[in-house]
PDB file of N, CA and C in Angstrom:
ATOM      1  N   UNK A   1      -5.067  -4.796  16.368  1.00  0.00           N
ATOM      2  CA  UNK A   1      -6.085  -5.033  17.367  1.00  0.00           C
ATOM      3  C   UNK A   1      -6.604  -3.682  17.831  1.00  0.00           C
ATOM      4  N   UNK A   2      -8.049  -3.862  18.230  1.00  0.00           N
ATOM      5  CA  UNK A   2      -8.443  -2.354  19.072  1.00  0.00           C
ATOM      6  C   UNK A   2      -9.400  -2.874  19.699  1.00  0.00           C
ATOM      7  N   UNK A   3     -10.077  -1.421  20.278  1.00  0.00           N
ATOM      8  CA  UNK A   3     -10.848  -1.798  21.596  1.00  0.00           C
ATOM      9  C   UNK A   3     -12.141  -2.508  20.988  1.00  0.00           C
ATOM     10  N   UNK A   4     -12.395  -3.067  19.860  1.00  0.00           N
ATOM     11  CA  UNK A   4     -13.674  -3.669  19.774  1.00  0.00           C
ATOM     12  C   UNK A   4     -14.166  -4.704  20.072  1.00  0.00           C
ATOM     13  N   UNK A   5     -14.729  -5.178  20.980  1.00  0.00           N
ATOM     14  CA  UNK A   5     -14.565  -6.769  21.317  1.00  0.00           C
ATOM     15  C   UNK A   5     -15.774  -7.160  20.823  1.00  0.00           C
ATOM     16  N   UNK A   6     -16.189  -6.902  20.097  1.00  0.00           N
ATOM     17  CA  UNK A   6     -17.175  -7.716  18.781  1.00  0.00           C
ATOM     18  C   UNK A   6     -16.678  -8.536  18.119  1.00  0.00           C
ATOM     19  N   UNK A   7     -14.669  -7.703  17.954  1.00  0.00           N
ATOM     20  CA  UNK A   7     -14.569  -8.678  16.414  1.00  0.00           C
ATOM     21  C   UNK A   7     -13.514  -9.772  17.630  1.00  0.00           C
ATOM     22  N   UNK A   8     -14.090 -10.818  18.045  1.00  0.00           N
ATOM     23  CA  UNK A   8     -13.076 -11.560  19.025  1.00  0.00           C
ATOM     24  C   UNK A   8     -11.754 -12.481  18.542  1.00  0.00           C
ATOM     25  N   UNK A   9     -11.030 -12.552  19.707  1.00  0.00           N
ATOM     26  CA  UNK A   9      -9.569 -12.972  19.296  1.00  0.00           C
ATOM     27  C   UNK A   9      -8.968 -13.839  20.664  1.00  0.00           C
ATOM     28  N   UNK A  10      -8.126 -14.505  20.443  1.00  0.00           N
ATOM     29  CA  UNK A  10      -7.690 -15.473  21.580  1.00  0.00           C
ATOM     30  C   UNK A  10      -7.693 -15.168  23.095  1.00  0.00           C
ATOM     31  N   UNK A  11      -6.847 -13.444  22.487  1.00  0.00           N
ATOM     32  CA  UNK A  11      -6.346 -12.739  23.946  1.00  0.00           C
ATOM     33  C   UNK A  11      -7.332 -12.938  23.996  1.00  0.00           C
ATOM     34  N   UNK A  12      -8.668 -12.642  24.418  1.00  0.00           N
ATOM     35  CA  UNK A  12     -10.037 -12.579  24.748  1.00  0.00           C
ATOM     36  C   UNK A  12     -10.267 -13.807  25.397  1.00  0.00           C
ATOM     37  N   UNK A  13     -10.376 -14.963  25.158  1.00  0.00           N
ATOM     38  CA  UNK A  13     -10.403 -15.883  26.149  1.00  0.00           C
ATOM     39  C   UNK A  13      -9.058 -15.704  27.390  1.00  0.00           C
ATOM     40  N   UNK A  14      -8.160 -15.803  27.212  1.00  0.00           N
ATOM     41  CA  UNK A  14      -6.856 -15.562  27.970  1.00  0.00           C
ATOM     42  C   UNK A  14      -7.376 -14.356  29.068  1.00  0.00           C
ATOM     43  N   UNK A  15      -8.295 -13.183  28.523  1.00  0.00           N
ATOM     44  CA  UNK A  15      -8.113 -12.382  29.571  1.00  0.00           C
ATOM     45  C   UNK A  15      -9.542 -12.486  29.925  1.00  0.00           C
ATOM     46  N   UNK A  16     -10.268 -12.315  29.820  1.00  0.00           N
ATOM     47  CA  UNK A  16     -11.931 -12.607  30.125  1.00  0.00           C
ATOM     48  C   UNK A  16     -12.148 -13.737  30.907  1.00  0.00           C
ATOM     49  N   UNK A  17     -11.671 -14.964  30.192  1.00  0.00           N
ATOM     50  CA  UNK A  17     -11.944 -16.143  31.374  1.00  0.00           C
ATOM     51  C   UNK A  17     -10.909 -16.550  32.492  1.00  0.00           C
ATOM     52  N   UNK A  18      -9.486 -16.334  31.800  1.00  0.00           N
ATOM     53  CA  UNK A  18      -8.905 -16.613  33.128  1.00  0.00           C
ATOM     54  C   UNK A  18      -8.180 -15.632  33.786  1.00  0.00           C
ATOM     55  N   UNK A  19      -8.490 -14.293  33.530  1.00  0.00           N
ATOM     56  CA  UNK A  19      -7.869 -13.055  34.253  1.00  0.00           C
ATOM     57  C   UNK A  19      -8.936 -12.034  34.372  1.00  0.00           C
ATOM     58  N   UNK A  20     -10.302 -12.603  33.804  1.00  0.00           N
ATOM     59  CA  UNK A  20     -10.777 -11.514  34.277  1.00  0.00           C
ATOM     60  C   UNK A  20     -11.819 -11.688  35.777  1.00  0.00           C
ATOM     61  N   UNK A  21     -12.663 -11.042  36.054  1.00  0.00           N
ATOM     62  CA  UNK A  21     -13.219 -10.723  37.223  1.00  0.00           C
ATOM     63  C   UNK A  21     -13.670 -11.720  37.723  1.00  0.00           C
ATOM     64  N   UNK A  22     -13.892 -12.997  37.243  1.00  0.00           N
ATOM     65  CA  UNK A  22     -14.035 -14.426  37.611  1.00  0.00           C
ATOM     66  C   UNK A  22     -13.054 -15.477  37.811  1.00  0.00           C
ATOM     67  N   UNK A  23     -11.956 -14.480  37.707  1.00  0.00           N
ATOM     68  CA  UNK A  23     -10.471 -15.800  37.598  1.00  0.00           C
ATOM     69  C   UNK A  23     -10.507 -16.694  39.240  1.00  0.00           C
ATOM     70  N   UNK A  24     -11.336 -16.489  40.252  1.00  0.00           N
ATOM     71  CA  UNK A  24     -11.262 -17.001  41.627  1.00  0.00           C
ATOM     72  C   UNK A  24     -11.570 -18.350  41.481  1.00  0.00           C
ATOM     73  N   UNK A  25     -12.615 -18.655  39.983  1.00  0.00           N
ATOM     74  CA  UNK A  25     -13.509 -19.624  40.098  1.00  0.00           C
ATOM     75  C   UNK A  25     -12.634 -20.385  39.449  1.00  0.00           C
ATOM     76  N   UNK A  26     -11.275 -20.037  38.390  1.00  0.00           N
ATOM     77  CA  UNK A  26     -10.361 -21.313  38.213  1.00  0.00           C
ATOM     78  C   UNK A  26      -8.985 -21.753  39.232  1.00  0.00           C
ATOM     79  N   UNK A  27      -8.587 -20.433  40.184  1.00  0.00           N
ATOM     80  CA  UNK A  27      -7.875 -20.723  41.085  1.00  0.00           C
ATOM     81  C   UNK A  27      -8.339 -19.275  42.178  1.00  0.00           C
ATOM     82  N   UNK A  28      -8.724 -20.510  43.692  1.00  0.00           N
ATOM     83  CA  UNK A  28      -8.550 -19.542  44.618  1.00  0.00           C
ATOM     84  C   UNK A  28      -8.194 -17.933  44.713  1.00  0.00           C
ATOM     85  N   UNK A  29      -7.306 -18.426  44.847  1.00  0.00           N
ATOM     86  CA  UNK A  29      -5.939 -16.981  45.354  1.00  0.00           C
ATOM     87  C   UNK A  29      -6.091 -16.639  43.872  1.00  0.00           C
ATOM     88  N   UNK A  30      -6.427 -16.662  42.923  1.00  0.00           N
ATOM     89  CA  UNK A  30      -5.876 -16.038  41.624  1.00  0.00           C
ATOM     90  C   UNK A  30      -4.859 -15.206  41.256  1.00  0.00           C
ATOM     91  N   UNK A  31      -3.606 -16.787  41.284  1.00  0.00           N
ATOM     92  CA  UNK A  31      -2.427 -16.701  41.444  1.00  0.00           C
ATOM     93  C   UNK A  31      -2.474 -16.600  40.087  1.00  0.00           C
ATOM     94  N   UNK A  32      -1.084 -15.695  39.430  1.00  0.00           N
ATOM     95  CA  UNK A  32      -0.644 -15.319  37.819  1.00  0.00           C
ATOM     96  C   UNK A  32      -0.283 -17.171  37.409  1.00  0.00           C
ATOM     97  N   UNK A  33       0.230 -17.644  38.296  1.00  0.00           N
ATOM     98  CA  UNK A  33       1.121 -18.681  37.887  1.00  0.00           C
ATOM     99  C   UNK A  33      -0.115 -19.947  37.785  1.00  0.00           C
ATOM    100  N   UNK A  34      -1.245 -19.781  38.047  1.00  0.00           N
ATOM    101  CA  UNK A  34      -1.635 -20.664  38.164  1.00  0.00           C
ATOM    102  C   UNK A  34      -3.153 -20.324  37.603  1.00  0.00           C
ATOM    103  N   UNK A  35      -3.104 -19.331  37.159  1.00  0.00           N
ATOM    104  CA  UNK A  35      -4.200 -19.335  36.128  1.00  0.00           C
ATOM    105  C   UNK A  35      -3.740 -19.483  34.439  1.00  0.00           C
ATOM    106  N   UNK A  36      -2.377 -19.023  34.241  1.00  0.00           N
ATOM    107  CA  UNK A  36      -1.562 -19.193  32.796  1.00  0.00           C
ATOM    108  C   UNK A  36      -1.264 -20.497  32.580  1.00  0.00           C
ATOM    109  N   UNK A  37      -1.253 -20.909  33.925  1.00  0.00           N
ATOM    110  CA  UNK A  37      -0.606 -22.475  33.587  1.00  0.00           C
ATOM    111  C   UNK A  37      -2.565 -23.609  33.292  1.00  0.00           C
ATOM    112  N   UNK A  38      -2.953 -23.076  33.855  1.00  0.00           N
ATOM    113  CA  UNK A  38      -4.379 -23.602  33.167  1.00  0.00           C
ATOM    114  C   UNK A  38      -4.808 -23.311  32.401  1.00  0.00           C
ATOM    115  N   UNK A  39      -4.519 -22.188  31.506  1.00  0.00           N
ATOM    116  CA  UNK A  39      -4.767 -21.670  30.570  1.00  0.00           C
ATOM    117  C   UNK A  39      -4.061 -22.554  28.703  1.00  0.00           C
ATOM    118  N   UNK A  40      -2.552 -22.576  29.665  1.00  0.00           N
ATOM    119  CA  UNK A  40      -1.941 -23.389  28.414  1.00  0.00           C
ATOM    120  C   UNK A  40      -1.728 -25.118  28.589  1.00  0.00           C
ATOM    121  N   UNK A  41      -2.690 -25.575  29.824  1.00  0.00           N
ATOM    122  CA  UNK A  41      -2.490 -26.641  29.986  1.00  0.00           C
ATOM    123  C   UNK A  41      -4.020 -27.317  29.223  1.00  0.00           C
ATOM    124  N   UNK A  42      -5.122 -26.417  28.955  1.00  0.00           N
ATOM    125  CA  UNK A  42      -6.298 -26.911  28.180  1.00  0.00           C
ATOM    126  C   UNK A  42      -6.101 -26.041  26.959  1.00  0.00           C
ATOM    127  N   UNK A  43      -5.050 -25.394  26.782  1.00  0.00           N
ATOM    128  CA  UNK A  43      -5.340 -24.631  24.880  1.00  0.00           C
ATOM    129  C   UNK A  43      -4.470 -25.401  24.175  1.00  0.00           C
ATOM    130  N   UNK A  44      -5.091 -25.604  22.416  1.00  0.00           N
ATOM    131  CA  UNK A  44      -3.917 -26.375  21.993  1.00  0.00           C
ATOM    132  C   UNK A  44      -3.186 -25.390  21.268  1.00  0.00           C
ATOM    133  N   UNK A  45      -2.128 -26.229  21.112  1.00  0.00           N
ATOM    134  CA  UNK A  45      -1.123 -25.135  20.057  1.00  0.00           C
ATOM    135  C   UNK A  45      -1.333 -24.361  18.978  1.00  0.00           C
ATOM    136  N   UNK A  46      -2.598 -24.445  18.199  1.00  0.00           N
ATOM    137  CA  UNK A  46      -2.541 -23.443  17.158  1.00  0.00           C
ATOM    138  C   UNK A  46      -3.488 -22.577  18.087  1.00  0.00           C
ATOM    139  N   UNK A  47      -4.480 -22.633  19.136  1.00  0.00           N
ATOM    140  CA  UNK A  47      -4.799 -21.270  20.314  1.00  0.00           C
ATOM    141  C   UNK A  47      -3.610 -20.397  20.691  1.00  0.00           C
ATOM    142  N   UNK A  48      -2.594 -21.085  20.752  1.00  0.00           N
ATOM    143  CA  UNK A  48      -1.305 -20.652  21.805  1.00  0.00           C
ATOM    144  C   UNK A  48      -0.392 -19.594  20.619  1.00  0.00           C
ATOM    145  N   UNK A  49      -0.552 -19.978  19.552  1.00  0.00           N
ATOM    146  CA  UNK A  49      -0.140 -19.043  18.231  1.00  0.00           C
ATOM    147  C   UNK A  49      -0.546 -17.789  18.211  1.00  0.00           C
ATOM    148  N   UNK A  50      -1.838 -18.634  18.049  1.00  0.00           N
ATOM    149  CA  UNK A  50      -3.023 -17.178  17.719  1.00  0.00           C
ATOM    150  C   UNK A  50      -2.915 -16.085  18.881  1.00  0.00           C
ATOM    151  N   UNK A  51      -2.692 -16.628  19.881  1.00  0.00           N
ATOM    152  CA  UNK A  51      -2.636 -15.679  20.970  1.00  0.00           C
ATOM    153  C   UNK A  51      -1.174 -15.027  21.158  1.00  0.00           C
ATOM    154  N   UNK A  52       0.023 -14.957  20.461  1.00  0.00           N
ATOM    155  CA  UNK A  52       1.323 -15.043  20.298  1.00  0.00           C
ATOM    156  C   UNK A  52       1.027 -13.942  19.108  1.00  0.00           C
ATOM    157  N   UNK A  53      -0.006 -14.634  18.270  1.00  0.00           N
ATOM    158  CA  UNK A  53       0.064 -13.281  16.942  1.00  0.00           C
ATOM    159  C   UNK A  53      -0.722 -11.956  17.368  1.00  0.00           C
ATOM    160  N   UNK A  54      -1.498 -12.416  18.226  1.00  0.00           N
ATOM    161  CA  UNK A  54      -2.429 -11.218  19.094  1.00  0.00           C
ATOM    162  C   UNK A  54      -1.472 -10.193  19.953  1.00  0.00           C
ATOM    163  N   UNK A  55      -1.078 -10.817  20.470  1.00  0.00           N
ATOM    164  CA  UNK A  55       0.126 -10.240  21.653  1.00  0.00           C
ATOM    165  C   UNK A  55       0.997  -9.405  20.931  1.00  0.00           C
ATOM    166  N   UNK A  56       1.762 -10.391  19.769  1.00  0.00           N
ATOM    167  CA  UNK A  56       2.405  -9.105  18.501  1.00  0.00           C
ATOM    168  C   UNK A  56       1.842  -8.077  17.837  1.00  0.00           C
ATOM    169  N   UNK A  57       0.665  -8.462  17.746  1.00  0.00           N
ATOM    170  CA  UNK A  57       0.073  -7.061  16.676  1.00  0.00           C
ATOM    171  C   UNK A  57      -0.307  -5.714  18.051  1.00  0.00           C
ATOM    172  N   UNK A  58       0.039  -6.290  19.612  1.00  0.00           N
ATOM    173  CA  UNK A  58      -0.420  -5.240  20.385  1.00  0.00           C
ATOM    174  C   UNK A  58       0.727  -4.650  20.463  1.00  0.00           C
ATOM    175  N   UNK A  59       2.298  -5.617  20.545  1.00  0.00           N
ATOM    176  CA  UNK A  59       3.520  -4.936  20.316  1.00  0.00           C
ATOM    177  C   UNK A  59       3.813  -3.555  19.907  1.00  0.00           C
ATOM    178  N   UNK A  60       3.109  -4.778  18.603  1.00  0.00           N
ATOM    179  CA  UNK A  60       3.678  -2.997  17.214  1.00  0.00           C
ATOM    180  C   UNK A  60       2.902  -2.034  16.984  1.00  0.00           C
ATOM    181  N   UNK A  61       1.924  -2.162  17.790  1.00  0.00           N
ATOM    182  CA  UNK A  61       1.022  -0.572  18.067  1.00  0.00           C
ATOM    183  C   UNK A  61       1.468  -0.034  18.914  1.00  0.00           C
ATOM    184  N   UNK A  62       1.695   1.592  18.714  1.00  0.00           N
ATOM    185  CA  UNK A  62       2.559   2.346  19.952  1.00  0.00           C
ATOM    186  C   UNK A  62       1.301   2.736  20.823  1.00  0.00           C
ATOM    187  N   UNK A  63       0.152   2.390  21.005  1.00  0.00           N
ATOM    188  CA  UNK A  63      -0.477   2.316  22.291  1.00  0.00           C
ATOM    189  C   UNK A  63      -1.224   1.255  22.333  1.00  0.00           C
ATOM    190  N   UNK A  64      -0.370   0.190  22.431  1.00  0.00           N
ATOM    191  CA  UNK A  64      -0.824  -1.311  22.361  1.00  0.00           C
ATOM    192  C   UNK A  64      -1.500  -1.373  23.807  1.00  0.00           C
ATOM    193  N   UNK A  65      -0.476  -0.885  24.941  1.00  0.00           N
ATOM    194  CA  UNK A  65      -1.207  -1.404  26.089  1.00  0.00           C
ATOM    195  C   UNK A  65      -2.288  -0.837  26.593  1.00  0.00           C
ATOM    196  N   UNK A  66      -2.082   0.579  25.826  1.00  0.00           N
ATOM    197  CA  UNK A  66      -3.882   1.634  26.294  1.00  0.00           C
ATOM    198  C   UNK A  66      -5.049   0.432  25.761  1.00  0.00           C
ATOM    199  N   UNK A  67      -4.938   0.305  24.680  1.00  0.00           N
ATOM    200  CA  UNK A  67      -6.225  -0.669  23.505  1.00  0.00           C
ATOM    201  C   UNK A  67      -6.326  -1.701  24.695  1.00  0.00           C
ATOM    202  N   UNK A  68      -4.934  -2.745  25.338  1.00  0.00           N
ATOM    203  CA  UNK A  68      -5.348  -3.599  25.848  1.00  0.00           C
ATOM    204  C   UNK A  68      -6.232  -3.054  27.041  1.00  0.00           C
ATOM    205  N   UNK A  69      -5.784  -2.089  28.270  1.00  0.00           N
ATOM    206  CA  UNK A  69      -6.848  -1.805  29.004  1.00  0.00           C
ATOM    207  C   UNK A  69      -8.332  -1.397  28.634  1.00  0.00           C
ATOM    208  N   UNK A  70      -7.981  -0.676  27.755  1.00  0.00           N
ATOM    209  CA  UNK A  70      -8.952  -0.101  26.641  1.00  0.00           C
ATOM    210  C   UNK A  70     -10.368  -1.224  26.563  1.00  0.00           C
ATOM    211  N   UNK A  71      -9.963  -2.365  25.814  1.00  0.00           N
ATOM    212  CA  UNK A  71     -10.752  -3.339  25.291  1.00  0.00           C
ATOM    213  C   UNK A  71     -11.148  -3.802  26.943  1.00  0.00           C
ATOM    214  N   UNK A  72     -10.549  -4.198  28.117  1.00  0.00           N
ATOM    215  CA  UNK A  72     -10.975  -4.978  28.458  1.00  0.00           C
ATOM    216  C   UNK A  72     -12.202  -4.100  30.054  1.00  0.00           C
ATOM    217  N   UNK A  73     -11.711  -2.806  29.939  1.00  0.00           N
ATOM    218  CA  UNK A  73     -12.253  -1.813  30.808  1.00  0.00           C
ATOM    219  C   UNK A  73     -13.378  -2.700  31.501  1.00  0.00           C
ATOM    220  N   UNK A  74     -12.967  -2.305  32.720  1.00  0.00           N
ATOM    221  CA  UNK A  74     -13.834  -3.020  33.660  1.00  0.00           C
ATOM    222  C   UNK A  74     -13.866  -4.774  34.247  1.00  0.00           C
ATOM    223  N   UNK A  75     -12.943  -5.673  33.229  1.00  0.00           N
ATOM    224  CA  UNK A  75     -12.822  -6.945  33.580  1.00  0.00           C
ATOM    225  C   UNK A  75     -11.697  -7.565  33.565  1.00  0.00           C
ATOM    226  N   UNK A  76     -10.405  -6.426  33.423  1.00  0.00           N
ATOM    227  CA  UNK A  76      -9.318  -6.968  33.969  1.00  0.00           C
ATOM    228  C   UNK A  76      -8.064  -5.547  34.008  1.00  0.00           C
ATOM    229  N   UNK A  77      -7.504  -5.958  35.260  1.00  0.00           N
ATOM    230  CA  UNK A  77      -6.208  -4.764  35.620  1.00  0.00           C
ATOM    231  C   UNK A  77      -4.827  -5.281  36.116  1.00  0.00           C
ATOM    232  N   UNK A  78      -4.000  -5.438  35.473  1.00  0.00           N
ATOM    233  CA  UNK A  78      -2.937  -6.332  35.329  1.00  0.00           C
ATOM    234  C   UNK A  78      -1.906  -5.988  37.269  1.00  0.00           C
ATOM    235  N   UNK A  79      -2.824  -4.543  37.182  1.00  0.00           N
ATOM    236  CA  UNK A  79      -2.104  -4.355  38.570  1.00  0.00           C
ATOM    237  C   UNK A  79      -2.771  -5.154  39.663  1.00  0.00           C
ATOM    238  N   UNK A  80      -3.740  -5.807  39.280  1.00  0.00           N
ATOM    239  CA  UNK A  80      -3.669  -6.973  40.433  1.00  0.00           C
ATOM    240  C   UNK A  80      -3.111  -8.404  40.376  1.00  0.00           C
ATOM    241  N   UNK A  81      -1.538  -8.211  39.526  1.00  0.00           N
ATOM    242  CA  UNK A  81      -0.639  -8.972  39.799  1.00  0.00           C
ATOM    243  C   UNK A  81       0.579  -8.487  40.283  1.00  0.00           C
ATOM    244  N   UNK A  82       0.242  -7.106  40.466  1.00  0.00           N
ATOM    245  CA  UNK A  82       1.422  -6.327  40.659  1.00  0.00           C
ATOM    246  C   UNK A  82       2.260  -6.160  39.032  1.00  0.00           C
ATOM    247  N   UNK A  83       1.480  -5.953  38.427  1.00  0.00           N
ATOM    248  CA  UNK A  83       2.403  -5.679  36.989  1.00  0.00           C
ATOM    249  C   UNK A  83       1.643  -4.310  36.257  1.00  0.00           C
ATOM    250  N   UNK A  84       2.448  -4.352  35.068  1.00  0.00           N
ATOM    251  CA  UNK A  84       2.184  -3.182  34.516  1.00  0.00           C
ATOM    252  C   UNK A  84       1.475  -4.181  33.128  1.00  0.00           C
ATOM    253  N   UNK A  85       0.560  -3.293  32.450  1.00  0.00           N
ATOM    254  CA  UNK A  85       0.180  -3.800  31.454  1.00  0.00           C
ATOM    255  C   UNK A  85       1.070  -4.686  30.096  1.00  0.00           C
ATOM    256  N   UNK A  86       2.223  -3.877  30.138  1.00  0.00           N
ATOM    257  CA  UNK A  86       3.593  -4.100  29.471  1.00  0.00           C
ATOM    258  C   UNK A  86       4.183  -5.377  29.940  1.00  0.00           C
ATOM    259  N   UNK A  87       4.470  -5.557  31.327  1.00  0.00           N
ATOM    260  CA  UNK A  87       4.301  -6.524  32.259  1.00  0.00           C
ATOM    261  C   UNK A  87       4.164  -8.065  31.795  1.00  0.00           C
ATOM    262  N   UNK A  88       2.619  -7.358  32.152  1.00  0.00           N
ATOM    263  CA  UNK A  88       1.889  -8.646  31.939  1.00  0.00           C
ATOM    264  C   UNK A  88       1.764  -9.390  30.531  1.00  0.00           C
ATOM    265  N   UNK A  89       2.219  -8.331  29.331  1.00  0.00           N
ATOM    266  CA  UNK A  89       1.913  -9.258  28.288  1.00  0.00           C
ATOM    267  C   UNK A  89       3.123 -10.063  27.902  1.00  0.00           C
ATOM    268  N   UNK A  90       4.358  -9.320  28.365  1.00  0.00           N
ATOM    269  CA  UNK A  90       5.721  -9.832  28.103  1.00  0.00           C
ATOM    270  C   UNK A  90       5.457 -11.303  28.812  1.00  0.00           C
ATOM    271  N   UNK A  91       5.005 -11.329  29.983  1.00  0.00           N
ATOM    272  CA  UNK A  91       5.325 -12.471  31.370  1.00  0.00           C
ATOM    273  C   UNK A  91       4.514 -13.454  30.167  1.00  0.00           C
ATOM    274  N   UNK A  92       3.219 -13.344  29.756  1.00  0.00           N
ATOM    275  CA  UNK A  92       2.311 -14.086  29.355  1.00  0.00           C
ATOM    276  C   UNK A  92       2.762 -14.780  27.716  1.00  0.00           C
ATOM    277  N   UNK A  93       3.732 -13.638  26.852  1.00  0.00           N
ATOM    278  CA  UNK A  93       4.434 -14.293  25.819  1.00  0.00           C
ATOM    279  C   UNK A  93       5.320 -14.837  26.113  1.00  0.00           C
ATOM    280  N   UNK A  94       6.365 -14.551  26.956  1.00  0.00           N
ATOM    281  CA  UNK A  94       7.754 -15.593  27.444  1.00  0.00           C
ATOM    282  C   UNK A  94       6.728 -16.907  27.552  1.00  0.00           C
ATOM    283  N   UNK A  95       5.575 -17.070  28.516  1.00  0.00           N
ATOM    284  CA  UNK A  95       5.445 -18.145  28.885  1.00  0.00           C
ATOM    285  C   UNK A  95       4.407 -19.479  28.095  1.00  0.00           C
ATOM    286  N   UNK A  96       4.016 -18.567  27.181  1.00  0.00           N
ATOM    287  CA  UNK A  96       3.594 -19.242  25.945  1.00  0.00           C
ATOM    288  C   UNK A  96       4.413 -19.770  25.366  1.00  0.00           C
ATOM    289  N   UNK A  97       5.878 -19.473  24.601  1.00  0.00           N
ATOM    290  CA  UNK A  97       6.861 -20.095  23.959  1.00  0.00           C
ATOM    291  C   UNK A  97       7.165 -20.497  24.645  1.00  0.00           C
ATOM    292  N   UNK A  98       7.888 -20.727  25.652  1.00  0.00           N
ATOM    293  CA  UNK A  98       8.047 -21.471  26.845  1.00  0.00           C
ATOM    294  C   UNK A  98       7.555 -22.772  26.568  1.00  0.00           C
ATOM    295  N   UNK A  99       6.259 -22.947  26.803  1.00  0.00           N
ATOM    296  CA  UNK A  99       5.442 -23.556  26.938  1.00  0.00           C
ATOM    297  C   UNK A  99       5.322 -24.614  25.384  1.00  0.00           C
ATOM    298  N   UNK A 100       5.421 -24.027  24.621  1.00  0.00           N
ATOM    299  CA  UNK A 100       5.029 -24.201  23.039  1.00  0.00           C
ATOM    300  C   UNK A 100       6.690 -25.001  22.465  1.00  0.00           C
ATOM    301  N   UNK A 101       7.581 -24.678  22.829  1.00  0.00           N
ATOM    302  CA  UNK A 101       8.712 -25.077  23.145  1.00  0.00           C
ATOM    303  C   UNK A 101       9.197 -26.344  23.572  1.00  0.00           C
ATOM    304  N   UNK A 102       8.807 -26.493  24.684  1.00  0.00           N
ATOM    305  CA  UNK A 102       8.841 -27.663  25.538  1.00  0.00           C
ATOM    306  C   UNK A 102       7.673 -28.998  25.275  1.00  0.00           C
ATOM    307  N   UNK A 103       7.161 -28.465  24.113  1.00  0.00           N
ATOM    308  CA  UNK A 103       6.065 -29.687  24.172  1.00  0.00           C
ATOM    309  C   UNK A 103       6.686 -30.069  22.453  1.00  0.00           C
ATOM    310  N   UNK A 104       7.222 -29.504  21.944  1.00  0.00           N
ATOM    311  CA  UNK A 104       7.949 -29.161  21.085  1.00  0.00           C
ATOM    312  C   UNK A 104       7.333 -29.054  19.460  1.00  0.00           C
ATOM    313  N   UNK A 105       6.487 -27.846  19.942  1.00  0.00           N
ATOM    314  CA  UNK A 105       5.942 -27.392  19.007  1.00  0.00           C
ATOM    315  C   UNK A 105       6.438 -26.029  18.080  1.00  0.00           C
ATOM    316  N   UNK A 106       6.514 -25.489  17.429  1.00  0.00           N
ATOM    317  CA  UNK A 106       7.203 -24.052  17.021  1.00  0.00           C
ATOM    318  C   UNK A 106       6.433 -23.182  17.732  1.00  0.00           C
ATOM    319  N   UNK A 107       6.443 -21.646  18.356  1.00  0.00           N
ATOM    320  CA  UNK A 107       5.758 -20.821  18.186  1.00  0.00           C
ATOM    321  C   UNK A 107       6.139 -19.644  17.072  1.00  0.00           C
ATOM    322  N   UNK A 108       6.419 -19.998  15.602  1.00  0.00           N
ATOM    323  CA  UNK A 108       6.415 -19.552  14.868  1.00  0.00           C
ATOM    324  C   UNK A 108       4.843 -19.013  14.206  1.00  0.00           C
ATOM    325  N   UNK A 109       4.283 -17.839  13.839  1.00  0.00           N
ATOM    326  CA  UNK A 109       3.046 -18.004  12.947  1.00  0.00           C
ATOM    327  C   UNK A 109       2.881 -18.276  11.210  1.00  0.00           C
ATOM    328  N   UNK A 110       2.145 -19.031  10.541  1.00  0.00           N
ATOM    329  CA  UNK A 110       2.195 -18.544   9.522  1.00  0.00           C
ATOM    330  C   UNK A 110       1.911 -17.665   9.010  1.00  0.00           C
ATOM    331  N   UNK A 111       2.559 -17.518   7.848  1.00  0.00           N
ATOM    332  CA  UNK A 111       2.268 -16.188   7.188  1.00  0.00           C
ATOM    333  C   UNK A 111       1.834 -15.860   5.817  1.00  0.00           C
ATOM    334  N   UNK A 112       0.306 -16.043   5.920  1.00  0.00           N
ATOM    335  CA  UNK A 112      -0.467 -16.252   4.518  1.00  0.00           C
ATOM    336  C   UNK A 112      -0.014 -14.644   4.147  1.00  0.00           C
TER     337      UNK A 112
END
């Protein structure tokens, strides 16, 4: 992944619509807990992948979380959850499998 948001990808909905500078308009208070949970309560499971394989490929770049501020400059700052960029993507993958888990789906990806 890098900062190009031409070529678009899941995270991109995940952070643009419900974390970025408009997140008030899906919850008030734009609470963490309650914009993720609307997030994976209208995505279906192969969104919830894709965004799981997104999240990994920011992993294994050793300046995964610069690219993520990077890309989203100007429409989202994880420190207004009180987190760190690192943070926030860990909180947001736990709670995808989590999530993906319990409905009892794999969050495994394939691997063409």
């Amino acid at each position: 992944m890098d900062t190009d948001t031409s070529k678009p990808c899941e995270l991109d909905t995940l952070v643009i619509v419900y974390f970025g500078q408009d997140c008030d308009l899906i919850d008030e208070d734009c609470d963490f807990d309650e914009l993720l949970n609307d997030y994976l309560r209208t995505s279906t499971s192969f969104s919830l992948r894709m965004l799981l394989a997104n999240l990994k490929e920011l992993e294994e770049q050793t300046d995964g979380c610069a690219i993520l501020i990077a890309r989203y400059r100007g429409e989202f700052a994880p420190e207004r959850w009180g987190m760190t960029a690192e943070q926030w993507l860990k909180s947001v993958e736990n709670r995808v499998i989590e999530h993906l888990h319990a409905a009892g789906h794999s969050s495994e990806s394939s691997q063409f």
